[in-house]
Protein backbone atom coordinates (compact mmCIF):
# COMPACT_ATOMS: atom_id res chain seq x y z
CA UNK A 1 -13.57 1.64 -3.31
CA UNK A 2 -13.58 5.35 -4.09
CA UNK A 3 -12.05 6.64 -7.36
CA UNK A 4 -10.15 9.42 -5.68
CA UNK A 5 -6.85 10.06 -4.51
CA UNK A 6 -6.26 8.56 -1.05
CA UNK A 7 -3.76 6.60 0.64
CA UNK A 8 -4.45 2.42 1.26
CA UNK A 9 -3.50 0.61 4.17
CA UNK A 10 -2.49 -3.49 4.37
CA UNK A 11 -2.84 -5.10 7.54
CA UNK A 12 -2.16 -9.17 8.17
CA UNK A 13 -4.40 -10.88 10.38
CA UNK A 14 -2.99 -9.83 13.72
CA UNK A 15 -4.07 -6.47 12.43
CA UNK A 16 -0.54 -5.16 11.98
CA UNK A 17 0.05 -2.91 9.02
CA UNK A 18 2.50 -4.00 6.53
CA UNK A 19 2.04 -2.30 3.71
CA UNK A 20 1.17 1.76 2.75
CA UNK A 21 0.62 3.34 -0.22
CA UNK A 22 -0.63 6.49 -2.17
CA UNK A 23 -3.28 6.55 -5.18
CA UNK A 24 -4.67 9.35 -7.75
CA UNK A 25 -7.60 6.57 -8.03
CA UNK A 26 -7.72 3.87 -5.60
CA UNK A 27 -10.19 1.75 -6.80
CA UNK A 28 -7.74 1.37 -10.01
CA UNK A 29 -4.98 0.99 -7.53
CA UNK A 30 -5.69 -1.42 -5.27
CA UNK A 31 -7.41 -4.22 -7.29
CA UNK A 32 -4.34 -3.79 -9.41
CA UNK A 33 -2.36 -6.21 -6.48
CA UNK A 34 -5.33 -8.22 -6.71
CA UNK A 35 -4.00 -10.05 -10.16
CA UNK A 36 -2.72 -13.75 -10.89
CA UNK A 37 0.42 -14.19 -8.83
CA UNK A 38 2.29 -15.00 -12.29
CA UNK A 39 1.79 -11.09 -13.51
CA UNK A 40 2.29 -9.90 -10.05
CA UNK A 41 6.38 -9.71 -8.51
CA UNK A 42 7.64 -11.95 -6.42
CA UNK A 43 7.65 -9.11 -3.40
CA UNK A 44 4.34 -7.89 -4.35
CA UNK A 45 2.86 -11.81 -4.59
CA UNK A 46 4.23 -12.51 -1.27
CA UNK A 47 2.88 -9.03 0.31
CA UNK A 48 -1.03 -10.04 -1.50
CA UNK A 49 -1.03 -13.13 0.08
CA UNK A 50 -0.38 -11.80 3.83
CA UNK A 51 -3.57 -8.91 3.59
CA UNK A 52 -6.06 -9.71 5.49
CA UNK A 53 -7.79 -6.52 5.56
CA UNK A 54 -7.62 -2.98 3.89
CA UNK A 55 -8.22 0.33 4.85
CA UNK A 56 -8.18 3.52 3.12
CA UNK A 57 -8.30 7.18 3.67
CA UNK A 58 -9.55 9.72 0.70
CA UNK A 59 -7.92 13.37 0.57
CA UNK A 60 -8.00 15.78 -2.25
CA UNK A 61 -5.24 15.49 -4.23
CA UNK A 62 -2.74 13.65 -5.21
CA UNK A 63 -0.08 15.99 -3.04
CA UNK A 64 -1.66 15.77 -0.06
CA UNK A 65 -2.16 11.48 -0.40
CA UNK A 66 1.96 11.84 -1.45
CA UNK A 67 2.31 13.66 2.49
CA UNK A 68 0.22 11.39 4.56
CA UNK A 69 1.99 8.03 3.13
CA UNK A 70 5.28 9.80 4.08
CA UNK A 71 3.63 10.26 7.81
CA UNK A 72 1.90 6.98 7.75
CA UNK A 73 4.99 5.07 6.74
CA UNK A 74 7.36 7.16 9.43
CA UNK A 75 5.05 6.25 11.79
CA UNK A 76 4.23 2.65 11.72
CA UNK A 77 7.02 1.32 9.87
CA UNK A 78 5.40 -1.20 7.51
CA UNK A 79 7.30 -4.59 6.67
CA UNK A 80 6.92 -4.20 2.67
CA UNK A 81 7.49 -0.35 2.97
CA UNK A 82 10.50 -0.94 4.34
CA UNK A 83 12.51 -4.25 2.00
CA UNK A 84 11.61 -1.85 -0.98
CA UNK A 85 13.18 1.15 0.53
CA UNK A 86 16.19 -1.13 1.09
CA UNK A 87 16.17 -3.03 -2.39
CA UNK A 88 16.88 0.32 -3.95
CA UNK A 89 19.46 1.43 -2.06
CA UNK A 90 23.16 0.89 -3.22
């Protein structure tokens, strides 16, 4: 993994992305889901345990990794993107 900002992407094993998110380093990022499930959240725990494969795209800066989550998450809608958005609403 790259140190750089970028945005990763989950998928489960039928390929289907279920989780997006943005990093100023993503090698720090990403191995920090990668923890005993004890440290790790119960949300976060379950979401680790249904990756089956991880893809990532580097950009420049931290900006432009905060713009293409926005577009990736519009656009395919992950599960886990989508129970956190609702967990802090009212």
């Amino acid at each position: 993994m790259p140190t750089t900002p970028g945005v990763y992407i989950y998928k489960n094993i039928q390929s289907k992305v279920i989780y997006i998110g943005k990093a100023k380093n993503l090698k720090q990022r990403v191995s920090s889901y990668f923890k005993p499930p004890t440290i790790l959240g119960l949300k976060t725990a379950k979401l680790v345990q249904n990756i089956a494969s991880l893809e990532y795209i580097r950009v420049q800066s931290e900006i432009e990794a905060l713009l293409l989550e926005s577009q990736l998450i519009k656009k395919f809608k992950p599960f886990y993107n989508l129970i956190s958005k609702d967990d802090k609403s009212p």
